[in-house]
Protein backbone atom coordinates (compact mmCIF):
# COMPACT_ATOMS: atom_id res chain seq x y z
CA UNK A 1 9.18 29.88 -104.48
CA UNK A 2 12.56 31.47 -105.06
CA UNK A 3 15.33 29.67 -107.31
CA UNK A 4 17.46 29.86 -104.13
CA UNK A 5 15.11 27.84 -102.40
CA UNK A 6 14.79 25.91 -104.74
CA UNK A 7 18.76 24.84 -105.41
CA UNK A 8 19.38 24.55 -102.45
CA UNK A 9 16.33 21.63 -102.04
CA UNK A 10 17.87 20.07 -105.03
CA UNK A 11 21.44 20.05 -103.53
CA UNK A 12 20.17 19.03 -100.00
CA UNK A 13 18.49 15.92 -102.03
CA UNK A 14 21.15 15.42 -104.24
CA UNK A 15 23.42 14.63 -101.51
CA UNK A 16 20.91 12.70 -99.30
CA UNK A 17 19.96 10.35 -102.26
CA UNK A 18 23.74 9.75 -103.29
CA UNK A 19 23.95 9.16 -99.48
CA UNK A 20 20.89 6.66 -99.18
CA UNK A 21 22.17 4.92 -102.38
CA UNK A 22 25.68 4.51 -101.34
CA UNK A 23 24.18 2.72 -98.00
CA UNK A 24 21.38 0.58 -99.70
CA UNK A 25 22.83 -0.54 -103.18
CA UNK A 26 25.70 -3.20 -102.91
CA UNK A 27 28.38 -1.85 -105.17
CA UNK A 28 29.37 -5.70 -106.53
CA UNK A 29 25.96 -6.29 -107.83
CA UNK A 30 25.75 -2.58 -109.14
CA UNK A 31 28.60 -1.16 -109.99
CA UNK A 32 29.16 2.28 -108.36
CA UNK A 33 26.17 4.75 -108.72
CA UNK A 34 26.70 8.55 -108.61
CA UNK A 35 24.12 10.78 -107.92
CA UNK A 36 24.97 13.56 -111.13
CA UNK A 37 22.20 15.41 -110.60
CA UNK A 38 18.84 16.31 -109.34
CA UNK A 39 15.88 18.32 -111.05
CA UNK A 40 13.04 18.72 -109.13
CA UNK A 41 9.85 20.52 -110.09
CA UNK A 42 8.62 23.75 -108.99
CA UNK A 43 5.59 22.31 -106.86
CA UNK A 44 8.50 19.78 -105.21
CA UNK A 45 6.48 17.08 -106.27
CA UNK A 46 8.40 15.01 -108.43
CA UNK A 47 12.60 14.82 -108.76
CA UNK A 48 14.55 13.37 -111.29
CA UNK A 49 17.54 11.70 -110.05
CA UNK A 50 20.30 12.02 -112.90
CA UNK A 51 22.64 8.90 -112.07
CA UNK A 52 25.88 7.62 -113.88
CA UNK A 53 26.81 3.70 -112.92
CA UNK A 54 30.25 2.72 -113.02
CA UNK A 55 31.10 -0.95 -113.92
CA UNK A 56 30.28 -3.53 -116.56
CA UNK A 57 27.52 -3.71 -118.66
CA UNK A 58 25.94 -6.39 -116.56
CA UNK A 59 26.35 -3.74 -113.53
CA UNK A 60 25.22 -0.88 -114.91
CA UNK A 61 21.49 -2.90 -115.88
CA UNK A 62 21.36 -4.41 -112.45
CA UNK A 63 22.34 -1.00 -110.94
CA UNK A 64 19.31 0.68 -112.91
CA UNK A 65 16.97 -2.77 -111.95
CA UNK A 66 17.82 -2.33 -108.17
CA UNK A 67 16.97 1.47 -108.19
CA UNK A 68 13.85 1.35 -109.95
CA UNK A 69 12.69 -1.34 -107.40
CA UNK A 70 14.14 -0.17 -104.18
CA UNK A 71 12.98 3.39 -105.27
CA UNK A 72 10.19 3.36 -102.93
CA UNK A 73 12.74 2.28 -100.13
CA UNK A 74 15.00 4.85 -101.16
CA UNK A 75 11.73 7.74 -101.39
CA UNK A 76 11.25 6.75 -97.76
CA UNK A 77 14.53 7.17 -96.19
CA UNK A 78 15.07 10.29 -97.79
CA UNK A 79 11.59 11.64 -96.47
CA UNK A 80 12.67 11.08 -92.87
CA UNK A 81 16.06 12.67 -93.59
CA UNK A 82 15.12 15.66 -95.79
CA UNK A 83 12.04 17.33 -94.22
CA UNK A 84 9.75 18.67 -96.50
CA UNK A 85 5.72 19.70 -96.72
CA UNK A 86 5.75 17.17 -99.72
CA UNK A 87 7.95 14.14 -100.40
CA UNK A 88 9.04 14.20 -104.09
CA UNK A 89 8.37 11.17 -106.13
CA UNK A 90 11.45 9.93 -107.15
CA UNK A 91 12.31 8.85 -111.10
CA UNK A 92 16.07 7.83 -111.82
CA UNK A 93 17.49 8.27 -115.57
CA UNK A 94 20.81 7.00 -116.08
CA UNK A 95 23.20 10.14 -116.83
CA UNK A 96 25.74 9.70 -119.73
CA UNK A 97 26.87 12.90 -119.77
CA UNK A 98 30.40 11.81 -117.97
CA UNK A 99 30.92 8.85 -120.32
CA UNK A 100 30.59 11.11 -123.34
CA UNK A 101 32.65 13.80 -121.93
CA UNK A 102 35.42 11.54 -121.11
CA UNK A 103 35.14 10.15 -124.80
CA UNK A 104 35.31 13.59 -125.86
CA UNK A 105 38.72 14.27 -124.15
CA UNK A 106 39.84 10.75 -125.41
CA UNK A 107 39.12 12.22 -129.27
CA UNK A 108 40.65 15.37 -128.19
CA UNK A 109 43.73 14.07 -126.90
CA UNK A 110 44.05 11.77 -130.29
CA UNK A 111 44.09 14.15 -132.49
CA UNK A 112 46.54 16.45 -130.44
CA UNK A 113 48.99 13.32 -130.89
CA UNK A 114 48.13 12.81 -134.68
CA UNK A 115 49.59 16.93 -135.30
CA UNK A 116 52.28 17.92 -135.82
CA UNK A 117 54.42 19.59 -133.16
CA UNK A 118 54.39 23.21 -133.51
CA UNK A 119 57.34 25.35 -134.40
């Protein structure tokens, strides 16, 4: 299978699961999920749904709780919406990637305040 193929699967289910999510997970029990990512394996079997939760610490466990068990809720809607020869199994990993970037820029824009100005 070519890698266009192929990224364009993982965008078409990136967007369908953010989609499914967005409709099937209250955000005040949740927090706000974002689908970051998806990898998906060559044989389209199995996809790993990168997702970053937005909220408390309380919201971001019951956001992971309520994907894990409505992921085979979730797997379903996305078959009927996404047609493919197989449906891929989904596994969600919470993404942390924005929270450390953003505390990257935060360190960043510290130490530009602690130099001195240039001249």
């Amino acid at each position: 299978m070519g890698s266009h193929r192929l990224q364009r699967v993982r965008e078409l289910l990136k967007r369908e699961i953010g989609e499914t999510i967005r409709r099937e997970i209250p955000v005040n029990e949740a927090g706000l999920v974002t689908v970051n990512d998806v990898d998906i394996a060559g044989d389209l079997r199995v996809a790993t749904v990168f997702i970053g939760i937005l909220g408390n610490a309380e919201q971001q466990r019951t956001g992971l709780a309520l994907l894990q068990k409505n992921r085979p809720r979730i797997q379903s809607l996305v078959a009927k919406a996404v047609i493919l020869k197989y449906t891929p199994q989904l596994r969600f990993v919470v993404d942390d990637s924005v929270t450390r970037g953003n505390r990257v820029l935060d360190i960043l824009a510290e130490l530009e305040k602690s130099l001195p100005p240039a001249g």
